[in-house]
C-alpha atoms as a PDB file:
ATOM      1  CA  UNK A   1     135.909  -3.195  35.027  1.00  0.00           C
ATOM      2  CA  UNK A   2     139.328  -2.086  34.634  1.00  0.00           C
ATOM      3  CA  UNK A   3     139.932  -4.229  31.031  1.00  0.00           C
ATOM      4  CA  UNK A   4     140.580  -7.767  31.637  1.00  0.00           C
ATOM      5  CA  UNK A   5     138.278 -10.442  29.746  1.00  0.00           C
ATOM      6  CA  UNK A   6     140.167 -13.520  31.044  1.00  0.00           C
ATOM      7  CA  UNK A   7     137.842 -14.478  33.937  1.00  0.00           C
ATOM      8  CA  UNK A   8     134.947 -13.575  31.291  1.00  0.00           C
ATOM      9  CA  UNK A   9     136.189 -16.012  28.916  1.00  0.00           C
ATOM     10  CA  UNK A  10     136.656 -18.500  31.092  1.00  0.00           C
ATOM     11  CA  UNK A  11     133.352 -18.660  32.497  1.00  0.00           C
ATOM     12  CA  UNK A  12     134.356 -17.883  35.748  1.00  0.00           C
ATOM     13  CA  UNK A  13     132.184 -14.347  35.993  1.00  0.00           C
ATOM     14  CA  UNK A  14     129.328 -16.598  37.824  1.00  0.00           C
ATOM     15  CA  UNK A  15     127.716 -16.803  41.136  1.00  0.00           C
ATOM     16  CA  UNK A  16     127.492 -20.635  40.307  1.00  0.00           C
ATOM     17  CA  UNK A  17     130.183 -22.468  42.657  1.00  0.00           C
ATOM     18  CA  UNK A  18     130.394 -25.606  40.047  1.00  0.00           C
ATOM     19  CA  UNK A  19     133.043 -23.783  37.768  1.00  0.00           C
ATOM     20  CA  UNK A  20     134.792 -22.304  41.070  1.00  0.00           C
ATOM     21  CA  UNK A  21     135.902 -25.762  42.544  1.00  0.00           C
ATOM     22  CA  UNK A  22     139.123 -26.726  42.596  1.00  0.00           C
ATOM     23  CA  UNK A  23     139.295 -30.957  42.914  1.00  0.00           C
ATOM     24  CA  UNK A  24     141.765 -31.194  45.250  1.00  0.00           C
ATOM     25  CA  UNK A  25     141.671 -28.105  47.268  1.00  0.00           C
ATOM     26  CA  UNK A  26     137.495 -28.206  47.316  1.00  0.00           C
ATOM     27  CA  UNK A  27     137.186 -32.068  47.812  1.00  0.00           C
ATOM     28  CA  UNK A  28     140.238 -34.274  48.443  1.00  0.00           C
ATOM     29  CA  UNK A  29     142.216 -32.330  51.087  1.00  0.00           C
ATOM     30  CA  UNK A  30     138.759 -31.254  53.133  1.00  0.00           C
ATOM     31  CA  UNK A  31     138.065 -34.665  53.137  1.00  0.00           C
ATOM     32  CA  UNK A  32     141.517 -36.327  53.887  1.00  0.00           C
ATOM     33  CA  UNK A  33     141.728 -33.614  56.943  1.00  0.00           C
ATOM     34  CA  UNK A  34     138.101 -34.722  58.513  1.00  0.00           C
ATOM     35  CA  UNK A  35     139.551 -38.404  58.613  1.00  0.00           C
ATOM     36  CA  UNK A  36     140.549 -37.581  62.003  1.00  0.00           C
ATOM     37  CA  UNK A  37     137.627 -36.718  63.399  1.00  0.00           C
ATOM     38  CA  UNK A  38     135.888 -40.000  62.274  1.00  0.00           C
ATOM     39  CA  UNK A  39     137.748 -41.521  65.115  1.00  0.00           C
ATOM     40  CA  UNK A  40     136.638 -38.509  67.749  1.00  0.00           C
ATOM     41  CA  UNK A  41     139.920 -36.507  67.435  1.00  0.00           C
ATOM     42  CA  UNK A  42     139.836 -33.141  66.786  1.00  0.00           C
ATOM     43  CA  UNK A  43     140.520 -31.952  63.290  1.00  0.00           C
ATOM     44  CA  UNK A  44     141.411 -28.807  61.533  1.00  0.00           C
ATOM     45  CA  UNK A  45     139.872 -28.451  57.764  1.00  0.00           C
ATOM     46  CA  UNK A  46     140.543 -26.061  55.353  1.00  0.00           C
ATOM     47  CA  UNK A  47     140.459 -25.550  51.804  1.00  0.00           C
ATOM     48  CA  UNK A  48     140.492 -23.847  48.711  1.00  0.00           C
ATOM     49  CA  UNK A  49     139.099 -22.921  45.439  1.00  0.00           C
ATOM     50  CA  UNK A  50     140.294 -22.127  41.964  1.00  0.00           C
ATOM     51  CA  UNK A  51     141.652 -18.536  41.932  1.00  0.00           C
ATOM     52  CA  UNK A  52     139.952 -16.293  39.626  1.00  0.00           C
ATOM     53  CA  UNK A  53     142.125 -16.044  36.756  1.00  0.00           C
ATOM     54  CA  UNK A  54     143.309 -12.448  35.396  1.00  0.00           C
ATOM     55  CA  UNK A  55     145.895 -11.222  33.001  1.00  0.00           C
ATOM     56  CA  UNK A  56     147.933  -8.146  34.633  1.00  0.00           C
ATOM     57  CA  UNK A  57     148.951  -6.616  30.855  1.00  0.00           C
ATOM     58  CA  UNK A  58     145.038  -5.812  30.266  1.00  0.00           C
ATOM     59  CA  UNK A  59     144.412  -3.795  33.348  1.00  0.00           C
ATOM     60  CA  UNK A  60     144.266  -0.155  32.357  1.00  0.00           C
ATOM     61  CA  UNK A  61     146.219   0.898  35.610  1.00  0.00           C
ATOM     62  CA  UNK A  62     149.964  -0.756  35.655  1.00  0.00           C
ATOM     63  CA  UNK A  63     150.565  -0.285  39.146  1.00  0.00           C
ATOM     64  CA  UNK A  64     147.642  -0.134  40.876  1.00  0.00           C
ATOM     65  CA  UNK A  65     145.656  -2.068  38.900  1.00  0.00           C
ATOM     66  CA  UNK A  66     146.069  -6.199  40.124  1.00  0.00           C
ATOM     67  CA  UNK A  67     146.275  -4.683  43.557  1.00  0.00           C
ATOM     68  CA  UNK A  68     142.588  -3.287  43.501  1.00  0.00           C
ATOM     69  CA  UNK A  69     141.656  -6.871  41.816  1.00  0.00           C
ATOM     70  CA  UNK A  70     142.858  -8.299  44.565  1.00  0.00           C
ATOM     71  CA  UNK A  71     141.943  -6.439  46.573  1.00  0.00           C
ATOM     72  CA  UNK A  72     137.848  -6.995  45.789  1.00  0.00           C
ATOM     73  CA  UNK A  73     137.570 -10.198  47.603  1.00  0.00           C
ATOM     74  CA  UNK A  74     138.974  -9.294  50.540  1.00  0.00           C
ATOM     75  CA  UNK A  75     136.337  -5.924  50.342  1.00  0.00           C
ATOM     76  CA  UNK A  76     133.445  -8.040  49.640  1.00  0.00           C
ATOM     77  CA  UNK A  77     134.041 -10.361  52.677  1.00  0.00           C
ATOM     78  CA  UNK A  78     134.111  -7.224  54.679  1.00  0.00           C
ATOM     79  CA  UNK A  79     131.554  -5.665  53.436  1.00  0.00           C
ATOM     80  CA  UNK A  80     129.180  -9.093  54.656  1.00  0.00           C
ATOM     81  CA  UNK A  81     130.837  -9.137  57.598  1.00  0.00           C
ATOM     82  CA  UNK A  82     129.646  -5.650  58.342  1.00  0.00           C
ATOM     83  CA  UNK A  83     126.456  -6.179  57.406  1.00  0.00           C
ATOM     84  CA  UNK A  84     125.641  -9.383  59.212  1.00  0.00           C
ATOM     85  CA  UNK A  85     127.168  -8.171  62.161  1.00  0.00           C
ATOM     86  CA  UNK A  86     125.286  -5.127  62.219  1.00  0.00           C
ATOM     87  CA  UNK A  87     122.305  -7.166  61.753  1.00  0.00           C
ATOM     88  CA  UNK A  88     123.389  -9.134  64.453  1.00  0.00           C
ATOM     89  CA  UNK A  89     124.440  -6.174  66.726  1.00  0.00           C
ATOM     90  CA  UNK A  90     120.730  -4.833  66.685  1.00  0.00           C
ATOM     91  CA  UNK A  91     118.585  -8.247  66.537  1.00  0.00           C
ATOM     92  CA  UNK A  92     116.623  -8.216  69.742  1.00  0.00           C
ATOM     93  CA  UNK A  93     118.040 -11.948  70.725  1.00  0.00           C
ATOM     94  CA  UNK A  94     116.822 -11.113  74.729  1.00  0.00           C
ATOM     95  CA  UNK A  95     113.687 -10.118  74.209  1.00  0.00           C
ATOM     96  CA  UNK A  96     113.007 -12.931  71.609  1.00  0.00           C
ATOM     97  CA  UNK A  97     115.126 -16.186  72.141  1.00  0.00           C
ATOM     98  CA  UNK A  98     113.333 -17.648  69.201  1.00  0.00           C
ATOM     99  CA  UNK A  99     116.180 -16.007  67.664  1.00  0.00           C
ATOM    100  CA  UNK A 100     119.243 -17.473  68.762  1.00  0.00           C
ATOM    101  CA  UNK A 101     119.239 -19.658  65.909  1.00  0.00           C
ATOM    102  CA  UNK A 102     119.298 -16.616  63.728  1.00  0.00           C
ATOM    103  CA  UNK A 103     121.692 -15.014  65.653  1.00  0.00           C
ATOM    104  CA  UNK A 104     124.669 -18.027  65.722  1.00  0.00           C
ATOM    105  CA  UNK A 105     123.937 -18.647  61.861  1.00  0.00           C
ATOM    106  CA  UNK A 106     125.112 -14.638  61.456  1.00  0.00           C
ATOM    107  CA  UNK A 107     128.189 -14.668  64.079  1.00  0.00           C
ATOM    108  CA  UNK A 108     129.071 -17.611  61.666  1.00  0.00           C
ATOM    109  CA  UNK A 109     128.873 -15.593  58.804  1.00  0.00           C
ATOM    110  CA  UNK A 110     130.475 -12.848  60.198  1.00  0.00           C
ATOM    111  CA  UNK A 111     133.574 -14.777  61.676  1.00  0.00           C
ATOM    112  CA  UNK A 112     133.928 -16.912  58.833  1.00  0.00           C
ATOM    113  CA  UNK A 113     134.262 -13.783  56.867  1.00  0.00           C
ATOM    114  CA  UNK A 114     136.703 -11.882  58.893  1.00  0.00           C
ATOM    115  CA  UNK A 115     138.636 -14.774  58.507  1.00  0.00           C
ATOM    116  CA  UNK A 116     138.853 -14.606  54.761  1.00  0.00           C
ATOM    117  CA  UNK A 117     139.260 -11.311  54.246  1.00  0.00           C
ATOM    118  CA  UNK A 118     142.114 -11.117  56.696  1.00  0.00           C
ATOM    119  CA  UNK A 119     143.831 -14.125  55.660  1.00  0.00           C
ATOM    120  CA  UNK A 120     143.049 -13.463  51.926  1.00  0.00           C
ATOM    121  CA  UNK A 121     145.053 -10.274  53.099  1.00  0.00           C
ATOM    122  CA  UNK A 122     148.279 -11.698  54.429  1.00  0.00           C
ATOM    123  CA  UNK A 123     151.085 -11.161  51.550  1.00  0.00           C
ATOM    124  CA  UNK A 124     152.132 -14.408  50.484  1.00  0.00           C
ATOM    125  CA  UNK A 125     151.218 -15.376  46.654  1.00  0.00           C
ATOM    126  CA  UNK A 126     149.007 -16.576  45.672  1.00  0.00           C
ATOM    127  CA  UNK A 127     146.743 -14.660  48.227  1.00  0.00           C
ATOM    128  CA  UNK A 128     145.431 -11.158  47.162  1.00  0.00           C
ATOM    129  CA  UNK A 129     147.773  -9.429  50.018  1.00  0.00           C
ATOM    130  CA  UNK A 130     150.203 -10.040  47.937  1.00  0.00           C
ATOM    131  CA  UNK A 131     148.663  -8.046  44.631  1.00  0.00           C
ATOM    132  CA  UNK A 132     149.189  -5.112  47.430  1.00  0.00           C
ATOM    133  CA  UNK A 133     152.606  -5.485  48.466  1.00  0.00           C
ATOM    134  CA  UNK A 134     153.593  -5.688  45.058  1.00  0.00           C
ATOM    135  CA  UNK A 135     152.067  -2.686  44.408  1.00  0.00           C
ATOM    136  CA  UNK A 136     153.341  -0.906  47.327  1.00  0.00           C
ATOM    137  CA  UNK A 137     156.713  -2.278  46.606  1.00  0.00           C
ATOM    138  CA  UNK A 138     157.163  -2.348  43.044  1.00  0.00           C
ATOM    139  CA  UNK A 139     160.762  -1.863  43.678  1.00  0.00           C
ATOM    140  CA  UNK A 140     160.890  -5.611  45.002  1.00  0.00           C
ATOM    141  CA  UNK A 141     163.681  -7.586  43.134  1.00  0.00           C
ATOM    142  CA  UNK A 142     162.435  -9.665  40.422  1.00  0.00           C
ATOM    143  CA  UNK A 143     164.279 -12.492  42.347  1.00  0.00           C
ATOM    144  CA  UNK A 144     162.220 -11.611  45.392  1.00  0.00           C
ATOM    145  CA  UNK A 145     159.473 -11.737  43.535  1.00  0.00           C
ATOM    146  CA  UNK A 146     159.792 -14.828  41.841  1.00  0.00           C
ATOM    147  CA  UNK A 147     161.310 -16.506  44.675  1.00  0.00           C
ATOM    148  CA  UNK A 148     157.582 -15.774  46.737  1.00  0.00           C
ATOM    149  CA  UNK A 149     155.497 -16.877  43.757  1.00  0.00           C
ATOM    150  CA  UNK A 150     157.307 -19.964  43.322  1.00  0.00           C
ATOM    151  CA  UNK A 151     157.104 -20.841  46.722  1.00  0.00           C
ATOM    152  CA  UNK A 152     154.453 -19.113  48.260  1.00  0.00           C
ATOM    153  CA  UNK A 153     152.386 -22.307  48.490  1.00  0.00           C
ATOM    154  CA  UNK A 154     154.970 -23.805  50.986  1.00  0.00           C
ATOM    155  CA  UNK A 155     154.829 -20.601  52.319  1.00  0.00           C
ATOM    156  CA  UNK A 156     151.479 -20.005  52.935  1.00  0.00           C
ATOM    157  CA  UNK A 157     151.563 -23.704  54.972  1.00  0.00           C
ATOM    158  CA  UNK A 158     153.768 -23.027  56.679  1.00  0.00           C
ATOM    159  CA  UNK A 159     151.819 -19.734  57.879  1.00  0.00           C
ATOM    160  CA  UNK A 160     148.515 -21.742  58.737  1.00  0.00           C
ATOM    161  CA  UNK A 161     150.365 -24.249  60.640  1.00  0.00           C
ATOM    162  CA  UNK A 162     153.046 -22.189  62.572  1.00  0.00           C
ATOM    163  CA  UNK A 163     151.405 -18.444  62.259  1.00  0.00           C
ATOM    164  CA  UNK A 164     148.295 -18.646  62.248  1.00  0.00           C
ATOM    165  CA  UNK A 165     147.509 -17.868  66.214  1.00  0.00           C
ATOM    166  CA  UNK A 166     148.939 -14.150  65.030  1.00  0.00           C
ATOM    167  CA  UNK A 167     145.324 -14.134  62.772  1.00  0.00           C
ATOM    168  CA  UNK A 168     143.305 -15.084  65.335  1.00  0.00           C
ATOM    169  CA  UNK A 169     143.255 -12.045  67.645  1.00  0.00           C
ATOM    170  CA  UNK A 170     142.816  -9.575  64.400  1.00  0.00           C
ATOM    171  CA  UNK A 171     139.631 -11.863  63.849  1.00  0.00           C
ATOM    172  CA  UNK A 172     138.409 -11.472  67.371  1.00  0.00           C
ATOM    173  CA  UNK A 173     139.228  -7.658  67.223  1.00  0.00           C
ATOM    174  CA  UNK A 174     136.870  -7.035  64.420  1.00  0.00           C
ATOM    175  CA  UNK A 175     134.619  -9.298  64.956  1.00  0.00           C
ATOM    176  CA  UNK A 176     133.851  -7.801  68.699  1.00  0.00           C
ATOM    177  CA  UNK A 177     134.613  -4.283  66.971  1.00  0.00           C
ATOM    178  CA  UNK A 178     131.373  -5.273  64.454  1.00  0.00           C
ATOM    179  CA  UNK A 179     129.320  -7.593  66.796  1.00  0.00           C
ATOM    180  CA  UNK A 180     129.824  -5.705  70.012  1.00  0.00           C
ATOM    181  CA  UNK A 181     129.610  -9.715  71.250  1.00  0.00           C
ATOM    182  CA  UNK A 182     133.490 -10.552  72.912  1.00  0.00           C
ATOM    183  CA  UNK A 183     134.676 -13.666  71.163  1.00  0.00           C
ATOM    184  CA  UNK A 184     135.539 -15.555  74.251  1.00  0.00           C
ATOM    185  CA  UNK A 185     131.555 -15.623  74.839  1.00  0.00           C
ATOM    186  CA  UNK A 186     131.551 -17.605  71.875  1.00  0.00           C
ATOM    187  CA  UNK A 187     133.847 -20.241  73.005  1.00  0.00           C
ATOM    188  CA  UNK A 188     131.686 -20.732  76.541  1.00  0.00           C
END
């Protein structure tokens, strides 16, 4: 919308996951991280997919422009989240228990994507929180700047392995906020 055919081009404007899948963030660390639990320990999986590509000189608004990109995903996942917990909020689970399956399949949904869009948030390249900082900030140094793009992957694993209890409340906020279920009946 705002000028940018590089995602077009690419074949990446699709609803189709194939083309979205990134090898080794989609397949090969998922799968390394479940090895654990093949022998009953507990195990912590995540992953990742190929960013959507875009070009920031197309954009037809310099500053704000790769900040509202970014900021899209992040939006979308909210905007589910709201819906499925609304959804959730006003299905009649007591008077119908037939519909607890229903019912965990949304707080899944709405969980899961609280936790995207809030992570996806947090301002360390390559996630979209960090389209918005630099946009806030444009007056960050250019050595800032290129120190955090450079090495916002070790960042950003650093952050899920050491920070990422300081997500986890936000997550529960909303999601109780939404739901009007308290996450600790969840964990019960």
């Amino acid at each position: 919308m705002f000028g940018d055919p590089t995602a077009k081009k690419l074949g990446r404007l699709t609803l189709n996951p194939l083309p979205h899948l990134d090898p080794i963030g989609s397949v090969i660390v998922p799968l390394l991280l479940l090895i654990p639990a093949i022998f009953g320990a507990p195990a912590i999986v995540f992953g990742w997919a190929k960013p959507v590509p875009f070009n920031p000189l197309y954009l037809k608004y310099k500053r704000w422009g790769a900040a509202i990109v970014g900021m899209a995903g992040p939006a979308s996942n909210l905007v589910l989240a709201v819906i499925f917990g609304l959804l959730l909020r006003f299905l009649p689970v007591a008077e119908n228990p037939e519909l607890l399956g229903m019912a965990l399949v949304f707080m899944i949904i709405v969980y899961l994507n609280l936790l995207l869009a809030i992570f996806n948030l947090i301002p360390i390249p390559p996630l979209d929180g960090s389209k918005l900082l630099f946009s806030l900030f444009p007056q960050i140094s250019r050595q800032t700047r290129a120190f955090l793009e450079r090495n916002g992957f070790i960042l950003l694993l650093l952050f899920i392995f050491f920070g990422f209890q300081i997500v986890i409340p936000v997550i529960s906020f909303f999601f109780s906020l939404i739901t009007g279920i308290h996450t600790d009946a969840l964990f019960q």
